[in-house]
Protein backbone atom coordinates (compact mmCIF):
# COMPACT_ATOMS: atom_id res chain seq x y z
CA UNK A 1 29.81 -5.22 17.69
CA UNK A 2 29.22 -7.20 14.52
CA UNK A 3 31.43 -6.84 11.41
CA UNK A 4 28.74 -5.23 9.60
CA UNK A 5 28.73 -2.57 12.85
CA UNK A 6 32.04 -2.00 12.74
CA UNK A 7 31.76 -1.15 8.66
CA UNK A 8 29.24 1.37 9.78
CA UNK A 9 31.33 3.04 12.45
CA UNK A 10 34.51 3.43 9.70
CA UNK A 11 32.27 4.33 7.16
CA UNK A 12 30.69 7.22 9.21
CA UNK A 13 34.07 8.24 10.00
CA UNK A 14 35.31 8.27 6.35
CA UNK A 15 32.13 10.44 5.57
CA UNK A 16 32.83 12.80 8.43
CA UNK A 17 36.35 13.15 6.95
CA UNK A 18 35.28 13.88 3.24
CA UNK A 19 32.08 15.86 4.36
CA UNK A 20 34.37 18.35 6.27
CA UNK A 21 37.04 17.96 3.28
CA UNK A 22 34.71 19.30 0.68
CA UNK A 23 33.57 22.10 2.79
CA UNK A 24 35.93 24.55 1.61
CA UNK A 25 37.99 23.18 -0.61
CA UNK A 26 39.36 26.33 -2.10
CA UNK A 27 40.69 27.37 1.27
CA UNK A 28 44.59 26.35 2.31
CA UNK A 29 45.23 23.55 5.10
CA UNK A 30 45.44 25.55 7.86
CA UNK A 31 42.06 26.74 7.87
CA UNK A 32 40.67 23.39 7.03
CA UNK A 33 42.09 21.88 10.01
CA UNK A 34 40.70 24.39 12.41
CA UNK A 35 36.94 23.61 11.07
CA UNK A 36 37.18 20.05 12.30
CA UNK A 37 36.15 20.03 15.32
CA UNK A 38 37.66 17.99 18.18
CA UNK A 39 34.31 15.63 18.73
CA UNK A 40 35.84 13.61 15.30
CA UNK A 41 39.44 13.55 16.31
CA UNK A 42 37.68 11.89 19.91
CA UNK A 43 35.34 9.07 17.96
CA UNK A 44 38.57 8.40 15.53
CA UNK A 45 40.42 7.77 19.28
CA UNK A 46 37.37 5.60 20.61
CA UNK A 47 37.24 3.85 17.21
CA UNK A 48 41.32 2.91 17.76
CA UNK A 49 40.63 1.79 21.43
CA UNK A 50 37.40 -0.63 20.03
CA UNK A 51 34.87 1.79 22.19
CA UNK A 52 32.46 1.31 19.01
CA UNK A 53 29.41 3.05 20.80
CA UNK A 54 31.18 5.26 22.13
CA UNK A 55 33.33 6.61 18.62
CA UNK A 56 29.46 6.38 17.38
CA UNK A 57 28.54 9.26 19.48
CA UNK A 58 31.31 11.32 19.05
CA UNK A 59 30.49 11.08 15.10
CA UNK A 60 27.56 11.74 15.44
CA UNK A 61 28.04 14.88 17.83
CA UNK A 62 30.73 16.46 15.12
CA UNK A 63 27.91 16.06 12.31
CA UNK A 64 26.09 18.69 11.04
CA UNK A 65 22.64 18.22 9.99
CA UNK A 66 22.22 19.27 5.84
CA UNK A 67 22.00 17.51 2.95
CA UNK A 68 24.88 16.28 2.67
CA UNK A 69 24.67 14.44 6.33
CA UNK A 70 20.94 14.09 6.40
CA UNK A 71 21.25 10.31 5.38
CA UNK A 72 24.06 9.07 7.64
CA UNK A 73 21.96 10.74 10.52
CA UNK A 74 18.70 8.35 9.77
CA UNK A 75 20.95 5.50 9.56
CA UNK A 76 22.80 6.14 12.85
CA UNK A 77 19.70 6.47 14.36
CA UNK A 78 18.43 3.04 13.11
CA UNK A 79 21.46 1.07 13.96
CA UNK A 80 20.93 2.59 17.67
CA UNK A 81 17.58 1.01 17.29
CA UNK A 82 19.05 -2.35 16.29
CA UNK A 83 21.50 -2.21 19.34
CA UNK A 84 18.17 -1.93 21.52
CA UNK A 85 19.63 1.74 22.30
CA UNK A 86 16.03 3.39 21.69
CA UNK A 87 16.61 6.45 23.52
CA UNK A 88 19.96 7.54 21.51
CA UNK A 89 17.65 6.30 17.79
CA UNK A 90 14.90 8.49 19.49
CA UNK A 91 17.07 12.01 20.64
CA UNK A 92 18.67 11.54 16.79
CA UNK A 93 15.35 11.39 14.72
CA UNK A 94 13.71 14.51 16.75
CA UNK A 95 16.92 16.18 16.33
CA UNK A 96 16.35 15.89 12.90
CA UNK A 97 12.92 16.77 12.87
CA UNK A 98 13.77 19.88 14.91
CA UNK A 99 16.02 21.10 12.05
CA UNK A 100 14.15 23.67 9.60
CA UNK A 101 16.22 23.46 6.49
CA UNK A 102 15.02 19.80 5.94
CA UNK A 103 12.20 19.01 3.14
CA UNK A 104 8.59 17.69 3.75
CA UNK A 105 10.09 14.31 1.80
CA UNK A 106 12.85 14.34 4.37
CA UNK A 107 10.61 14.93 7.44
CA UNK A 108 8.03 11.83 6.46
CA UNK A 109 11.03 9.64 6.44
CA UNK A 110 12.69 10.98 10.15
CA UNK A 111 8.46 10.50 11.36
CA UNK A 112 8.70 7.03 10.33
CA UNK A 113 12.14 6.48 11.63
CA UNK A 114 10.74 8.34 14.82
CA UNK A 115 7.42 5.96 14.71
CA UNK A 116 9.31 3.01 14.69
CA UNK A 117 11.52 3.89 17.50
CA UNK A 118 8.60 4.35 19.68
CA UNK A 119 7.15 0.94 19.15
CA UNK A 120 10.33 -0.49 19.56
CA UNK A 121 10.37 1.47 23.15
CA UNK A 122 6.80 0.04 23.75
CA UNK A 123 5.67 3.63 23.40
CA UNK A 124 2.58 2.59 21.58
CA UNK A 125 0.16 5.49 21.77
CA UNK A 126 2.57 7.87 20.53
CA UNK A 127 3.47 5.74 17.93
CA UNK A 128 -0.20 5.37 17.13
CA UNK A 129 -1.02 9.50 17.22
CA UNK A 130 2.25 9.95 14.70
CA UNK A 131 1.43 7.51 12.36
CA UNK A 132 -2.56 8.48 12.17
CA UNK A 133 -1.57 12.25 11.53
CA UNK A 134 1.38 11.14 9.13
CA UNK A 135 -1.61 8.83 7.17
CA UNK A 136 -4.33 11.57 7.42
CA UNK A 137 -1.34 14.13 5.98
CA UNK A 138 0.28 11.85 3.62
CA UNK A 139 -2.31 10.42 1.19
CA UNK A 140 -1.80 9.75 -2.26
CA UNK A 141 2.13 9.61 -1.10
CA UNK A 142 4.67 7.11 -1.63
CA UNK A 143 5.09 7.03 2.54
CA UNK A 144 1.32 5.91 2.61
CA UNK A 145 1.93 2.38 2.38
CA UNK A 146 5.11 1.90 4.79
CA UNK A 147 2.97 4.56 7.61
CA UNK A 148 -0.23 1.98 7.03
CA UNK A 149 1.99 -0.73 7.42
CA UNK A 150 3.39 0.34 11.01
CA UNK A 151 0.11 1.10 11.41
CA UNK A 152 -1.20 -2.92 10.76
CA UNK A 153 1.91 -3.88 13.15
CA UNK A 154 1.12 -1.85 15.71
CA UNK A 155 -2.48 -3.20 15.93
CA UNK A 156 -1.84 -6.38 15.38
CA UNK A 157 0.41 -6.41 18.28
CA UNK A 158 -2.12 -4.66 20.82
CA UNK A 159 -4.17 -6.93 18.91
CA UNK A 160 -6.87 -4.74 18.01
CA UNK A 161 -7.95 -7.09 15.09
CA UNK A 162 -11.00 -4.75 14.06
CA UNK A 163 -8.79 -1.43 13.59
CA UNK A 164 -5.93 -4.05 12.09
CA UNK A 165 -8.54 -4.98 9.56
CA UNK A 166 -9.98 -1.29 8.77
CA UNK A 167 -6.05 -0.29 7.99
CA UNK A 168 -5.18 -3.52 6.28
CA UNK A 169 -7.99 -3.09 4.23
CA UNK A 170 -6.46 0.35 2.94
CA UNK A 171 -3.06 -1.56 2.90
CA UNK A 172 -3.93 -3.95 0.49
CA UNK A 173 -5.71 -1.00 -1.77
CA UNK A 174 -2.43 0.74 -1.83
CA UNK A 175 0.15 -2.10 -1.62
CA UNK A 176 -1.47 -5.39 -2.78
CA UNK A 177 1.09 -8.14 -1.80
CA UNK A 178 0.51 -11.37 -0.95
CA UNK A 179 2.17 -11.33 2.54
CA UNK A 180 -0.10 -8.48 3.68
CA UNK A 181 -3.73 -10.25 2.00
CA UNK A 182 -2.44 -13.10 3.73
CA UNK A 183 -1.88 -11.32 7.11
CA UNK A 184 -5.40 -9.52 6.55
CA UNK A 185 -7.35 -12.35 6.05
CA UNK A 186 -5.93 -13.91 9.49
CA UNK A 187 -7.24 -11.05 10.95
CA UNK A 188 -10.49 -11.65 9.85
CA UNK A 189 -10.07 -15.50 11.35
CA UNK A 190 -8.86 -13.60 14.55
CA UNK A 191 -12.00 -11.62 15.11
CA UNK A 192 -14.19 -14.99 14.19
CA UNK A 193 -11.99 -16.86 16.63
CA UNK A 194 -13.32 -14.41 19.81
CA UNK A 195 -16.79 -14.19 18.36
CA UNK A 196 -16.91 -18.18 18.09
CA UNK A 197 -15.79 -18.28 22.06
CA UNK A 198 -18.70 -16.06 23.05
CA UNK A 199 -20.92 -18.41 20.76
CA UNK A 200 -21.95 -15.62 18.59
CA UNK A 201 -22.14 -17.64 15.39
CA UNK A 202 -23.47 -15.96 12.38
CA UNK A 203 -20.77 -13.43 13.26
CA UNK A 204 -18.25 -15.35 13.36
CA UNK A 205 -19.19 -16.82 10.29
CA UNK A 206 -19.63 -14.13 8.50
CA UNK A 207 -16.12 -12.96 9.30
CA UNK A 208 -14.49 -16.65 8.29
CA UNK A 209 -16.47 -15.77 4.80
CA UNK A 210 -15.02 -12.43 4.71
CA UNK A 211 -11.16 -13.81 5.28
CA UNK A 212 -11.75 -16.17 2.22
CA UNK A 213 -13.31 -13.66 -0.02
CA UNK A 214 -9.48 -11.67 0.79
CA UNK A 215 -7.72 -14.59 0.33
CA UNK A 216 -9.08 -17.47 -1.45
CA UNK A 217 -6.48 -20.19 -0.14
CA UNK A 218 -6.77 -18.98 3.68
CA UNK A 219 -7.06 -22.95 4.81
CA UNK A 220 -7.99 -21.56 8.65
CA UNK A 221 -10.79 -19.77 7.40
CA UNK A 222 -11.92 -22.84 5.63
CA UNK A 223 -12.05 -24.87 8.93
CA UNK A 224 -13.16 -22.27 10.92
CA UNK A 225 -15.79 -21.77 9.04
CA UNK A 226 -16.07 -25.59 9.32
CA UNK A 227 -16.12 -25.48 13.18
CA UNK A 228 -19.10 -23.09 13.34
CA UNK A 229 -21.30 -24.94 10.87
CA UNK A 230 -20.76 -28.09 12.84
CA UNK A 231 -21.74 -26.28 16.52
CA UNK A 232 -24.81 -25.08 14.52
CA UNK A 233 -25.88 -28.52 13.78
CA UNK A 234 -25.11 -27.86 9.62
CA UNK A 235 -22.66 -31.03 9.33
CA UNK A 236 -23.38 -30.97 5.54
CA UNK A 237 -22.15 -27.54 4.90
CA UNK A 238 -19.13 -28.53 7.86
CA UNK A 239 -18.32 -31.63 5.06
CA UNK A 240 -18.48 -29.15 2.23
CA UNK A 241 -15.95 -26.60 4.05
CA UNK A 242 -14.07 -29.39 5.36
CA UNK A 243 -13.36 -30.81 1.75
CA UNK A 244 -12.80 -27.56 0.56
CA UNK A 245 -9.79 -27.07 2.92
CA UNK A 246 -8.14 -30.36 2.11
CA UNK A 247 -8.27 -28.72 -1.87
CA UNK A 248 -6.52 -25.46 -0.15
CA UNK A 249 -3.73 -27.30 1.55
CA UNK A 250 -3.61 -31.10 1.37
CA UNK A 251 -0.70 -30.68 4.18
CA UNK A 252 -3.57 -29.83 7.15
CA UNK A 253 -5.07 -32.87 6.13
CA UNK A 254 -4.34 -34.43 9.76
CA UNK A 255 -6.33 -31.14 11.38
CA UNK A 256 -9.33 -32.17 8.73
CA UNK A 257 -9.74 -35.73 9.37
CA UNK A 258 -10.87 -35.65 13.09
CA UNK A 259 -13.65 -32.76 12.52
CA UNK A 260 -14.20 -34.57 8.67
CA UNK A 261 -15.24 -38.02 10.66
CA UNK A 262 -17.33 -36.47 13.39
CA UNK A 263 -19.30 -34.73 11.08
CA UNK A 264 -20.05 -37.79 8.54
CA UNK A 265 -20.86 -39.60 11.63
CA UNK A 266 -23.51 -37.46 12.38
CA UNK A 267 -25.26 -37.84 9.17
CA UNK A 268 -24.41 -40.15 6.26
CA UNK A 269 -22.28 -43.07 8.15
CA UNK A 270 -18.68 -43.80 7.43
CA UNK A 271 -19.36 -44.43 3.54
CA UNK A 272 -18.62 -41.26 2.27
CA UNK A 273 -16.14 -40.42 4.38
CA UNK A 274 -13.73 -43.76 3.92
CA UNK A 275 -14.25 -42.59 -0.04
CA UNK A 276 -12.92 -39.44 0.72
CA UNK A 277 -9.65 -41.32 2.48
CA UNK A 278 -8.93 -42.93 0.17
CA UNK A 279 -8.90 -40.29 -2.84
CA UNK A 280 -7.12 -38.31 -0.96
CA UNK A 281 -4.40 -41.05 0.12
CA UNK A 282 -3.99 -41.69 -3.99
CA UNK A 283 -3.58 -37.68 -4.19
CA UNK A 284 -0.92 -37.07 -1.78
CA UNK A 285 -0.22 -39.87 1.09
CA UNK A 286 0.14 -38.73 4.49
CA UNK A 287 0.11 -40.90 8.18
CA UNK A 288 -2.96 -39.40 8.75
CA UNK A 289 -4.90 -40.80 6.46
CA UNK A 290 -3.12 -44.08 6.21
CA UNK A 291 -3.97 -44.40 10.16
CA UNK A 292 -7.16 -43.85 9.17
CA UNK A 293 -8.08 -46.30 6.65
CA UNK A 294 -6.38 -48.70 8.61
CA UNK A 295 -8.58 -47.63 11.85
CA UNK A 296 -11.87 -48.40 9.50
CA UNK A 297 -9.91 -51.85 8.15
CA UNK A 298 -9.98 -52.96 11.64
CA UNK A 299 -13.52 -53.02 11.94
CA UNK A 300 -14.08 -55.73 9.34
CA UNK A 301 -11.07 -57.39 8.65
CA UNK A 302 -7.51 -57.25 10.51
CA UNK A 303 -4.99 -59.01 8.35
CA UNK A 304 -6.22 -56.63 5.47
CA UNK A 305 -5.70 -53.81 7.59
CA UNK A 306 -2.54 -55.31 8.47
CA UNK A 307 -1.23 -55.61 5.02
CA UNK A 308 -2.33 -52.80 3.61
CA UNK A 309 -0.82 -50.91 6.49
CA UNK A 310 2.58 -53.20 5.72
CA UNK A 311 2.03 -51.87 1.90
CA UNK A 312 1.83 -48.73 2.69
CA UNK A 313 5.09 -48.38 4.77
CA UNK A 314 7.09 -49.49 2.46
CA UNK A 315 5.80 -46.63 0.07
CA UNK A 316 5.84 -44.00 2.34
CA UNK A 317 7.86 -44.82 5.61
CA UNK A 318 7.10 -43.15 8.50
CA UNK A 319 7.89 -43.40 12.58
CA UNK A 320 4.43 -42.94 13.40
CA UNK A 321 3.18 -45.58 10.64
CA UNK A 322 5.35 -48.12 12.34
CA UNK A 323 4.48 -47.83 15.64
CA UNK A 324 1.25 -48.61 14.49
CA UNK A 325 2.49 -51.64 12.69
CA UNK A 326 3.67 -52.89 16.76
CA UNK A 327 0.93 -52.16 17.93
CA UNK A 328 -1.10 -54.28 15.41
CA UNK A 329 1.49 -57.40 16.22
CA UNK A 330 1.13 -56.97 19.89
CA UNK A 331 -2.58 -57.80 19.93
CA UNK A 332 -1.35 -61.38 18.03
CA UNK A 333 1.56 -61.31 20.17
CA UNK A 334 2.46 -63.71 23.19
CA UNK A 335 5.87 -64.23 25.31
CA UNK A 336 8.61 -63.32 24.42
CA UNK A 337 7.69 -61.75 21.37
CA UNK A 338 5.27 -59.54 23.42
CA UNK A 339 7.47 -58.59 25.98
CA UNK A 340 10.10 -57.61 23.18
CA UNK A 341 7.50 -56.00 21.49
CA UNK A 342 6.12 -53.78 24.06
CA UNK A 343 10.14 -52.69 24.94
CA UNK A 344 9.88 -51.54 20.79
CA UNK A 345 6.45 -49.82 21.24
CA UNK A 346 7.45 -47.73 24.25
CA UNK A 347 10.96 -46.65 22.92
CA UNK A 348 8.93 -45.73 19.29
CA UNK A 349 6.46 -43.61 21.63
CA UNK A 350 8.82 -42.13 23.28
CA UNK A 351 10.22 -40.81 19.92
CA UNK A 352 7.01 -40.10 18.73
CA UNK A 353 6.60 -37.64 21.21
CA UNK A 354 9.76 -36.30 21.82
CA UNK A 355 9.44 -35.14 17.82
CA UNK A 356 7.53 -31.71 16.68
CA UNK A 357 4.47 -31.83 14.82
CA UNK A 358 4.63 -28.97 13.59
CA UNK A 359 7.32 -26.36 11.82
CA UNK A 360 7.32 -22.78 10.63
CA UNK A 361 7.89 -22.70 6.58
CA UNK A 362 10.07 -19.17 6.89
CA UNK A 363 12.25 -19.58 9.88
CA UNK A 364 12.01 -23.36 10.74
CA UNK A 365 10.50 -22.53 14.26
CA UNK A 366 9.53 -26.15 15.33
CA UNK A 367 6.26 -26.98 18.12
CA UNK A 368 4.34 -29.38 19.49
CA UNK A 369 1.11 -27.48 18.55
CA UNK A 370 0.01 -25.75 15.51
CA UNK A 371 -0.03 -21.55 15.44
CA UNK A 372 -1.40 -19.67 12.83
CA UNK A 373 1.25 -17.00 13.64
CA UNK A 374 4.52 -18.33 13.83
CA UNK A 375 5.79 -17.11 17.71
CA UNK A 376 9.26 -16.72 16.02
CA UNK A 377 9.17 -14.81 12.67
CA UNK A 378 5.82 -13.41 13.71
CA UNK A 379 4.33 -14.37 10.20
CA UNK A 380 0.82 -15.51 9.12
CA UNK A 381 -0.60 -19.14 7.60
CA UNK A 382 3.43 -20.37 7.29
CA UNK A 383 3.28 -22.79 10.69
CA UNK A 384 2.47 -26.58 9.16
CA UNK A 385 2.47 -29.91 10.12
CA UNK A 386 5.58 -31.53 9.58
CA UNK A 387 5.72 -34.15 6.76
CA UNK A 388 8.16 -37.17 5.66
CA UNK A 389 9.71 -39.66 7.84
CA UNK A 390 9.34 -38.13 11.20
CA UNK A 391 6.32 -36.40 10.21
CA UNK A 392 2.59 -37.22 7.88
């Protein structure tokens, strides 16, 4: 058990002591002593012998439910929960519930407790009937935003995106902060996502627009959005969206580029789009674009590219910026050099690859590809690509 566990367990005995101290304080020792009841002198013997979980249980057996206890009792059963001991949070909260003398403000807070425990057990219907009464019951409440936010959870993890946005929606109304309009617009992306697979497209568009108008700075929606105009044929709306997302976040710019240059491709030639580089290179430098210009350099004339790659480096060092730099001086290359060049090239690849592209901005969670819901911390839009030396 943790140290913070352990503080629990003595603290839950100290409480037991005074609860049962203050009881009858008028009345002389002898009584007192034969209203404790044995269940606390057994947890205070587990708690000397280290049993943790088991002193726990005796505590919590020699507890009376009231007022006084009713606190203690909710936060027994939620470090149960915490241990993974569902079952034990789960026979604690209805215990609770089952108790008459408690308040309406004290039974919303065991239903929550009791919610909780039964997504934790994977119990997700139940979970889902509790917290729809507790929302139809509790309006206009200071539980309705903590039972609508189980209730966004628990959809988003069945993944129910259209009831996640319906409840989200209500969220937002009652509890307006920016990680939830964040989490509610990716829902909105989620639903355009599946309606973009099946090729429904003014659907999924729709929803894309409908994510931005929640949350203006929603990048994904931007390129979604982006993605569906270009299957549709409408590369000048793609290049307006497209733009638009490298003004949301600069730091996808190395998602933007590839879609960016098919789409200019398809309609104005590369004239625009080198323009756009190279603004955006002045703005905030990044490999991407760098490789880029030096890609369209190529075409016309080498040892410009060459330098200006050379420049560029020295600026704004990166791994993947030199390995480009080798494999610019292996074309020239011949021997020796080559052959020493080539050993370079592979061992810079092999680095290349071995490093993450991309990294979660909350918990540091590093990948190889890019997820719009970090697998680790389980939150929205915080997953980028990684920048600097190793990185754009």
């Amino acid at each position: 058990m943790t140290e913070i566990g352990l503080f629990l367990v003595l603290f839950v005995a100290l409480f037991v002591g005074w609860a049962m101290g203050r009881k009858n304080p008028t009345k002389k020792n002898k009584q007192t002593k034969k209203s404790i009841p044995t269940d606390y002198f057994r947890g205070l013997n587990h708690l000397l012998n280290d049993q943790h979980s088991e002193a726990i249980d005796a505590f919590v057996d020699s507890l009376e439910v009231n007022s006084d206890t009713f606190d203690i009792h909710l936060t027994l059963g939620n470090l149960f929960r915490k241990k993974g001991e569902i079952q034990k949070a789960i026979n604690i909260h209805q215990n609770l519930l089952a108790r008459p003398e408690i308040s309406q403000r004290e039974m919303r807070m065991v239903q929550l407790e009791l919610a909780s425990d039964f997504m934790s057990a994977g119990l997700l219907d139940r979970a889902g009937r509790l917290l729809l009464n507790m929302a139809s019951t509790s309006r206009k409440t200071e539980f309705q935003p903590k039972i609508l936010t189980l209730l966004v959870d628990l959809y988003e993890f069945e993944q129910s995106w259209d009831k996640a946005i319906q409840i989200g929606s209500e969220l937002i109304k009652e509890a307006p902060t920016k990680k939830e309009i964040k989490r509610l617009a990716h829902f909105h992306c989620e639903m355009a996502q599946e309606l973009q697979k099946k090729e429904q497209w003014k659907q999924s568009f729709q929803y894309y627009k409908q994510a931005l108008e929640v949350d203006s700075s929603c990048v994904r929606a931007s390129i979604g959005a982006a993605d569906v105009l270009n299957s549709q044929g409408r590369y000048r709306d793609a290049i307006k969206e497209l733009k638009h997302a490298a003004e949301q976040d600069p730091e996808f710019i190395s998602i933007i580029i590839p879609k960016l240059k098919e789409c200019y491709q398809k309609v104005w030639g590369s004239g625009g789009y080198i323009k756009f580089l190279q603004e955006q290179n002045q703005k905030k430098p990044s490999t991407a674009l760098i490789m880029a210009l030096v890609q369209h350099y190529m075409e016309t004339d080498k040892d410009y590219a060459e330098m200006f790659l050379v420049e560029q480096l020295r600026l704004h060092p990166t791994i993947k910026g030199f390995k480009e730099l080798i494999s610019l001086q292996l074309a020239d290359s011949q021997g020796y050099n080559q052959q020493h060049l080539v050993v370079l090239f592979e061992l810079i690849d092999q680095l290349v690859q071995a490093k993450h592209k991309y990294q979660c901005r909350q918990c540091g969670f590093p990948g190889h590809q890019l997820h719009w819901q970090c697998p680790s911390c389980k939150n929205w839009g915080v997953v980028k690509p990684i920048h600097g030396l190793e990185g754009e």
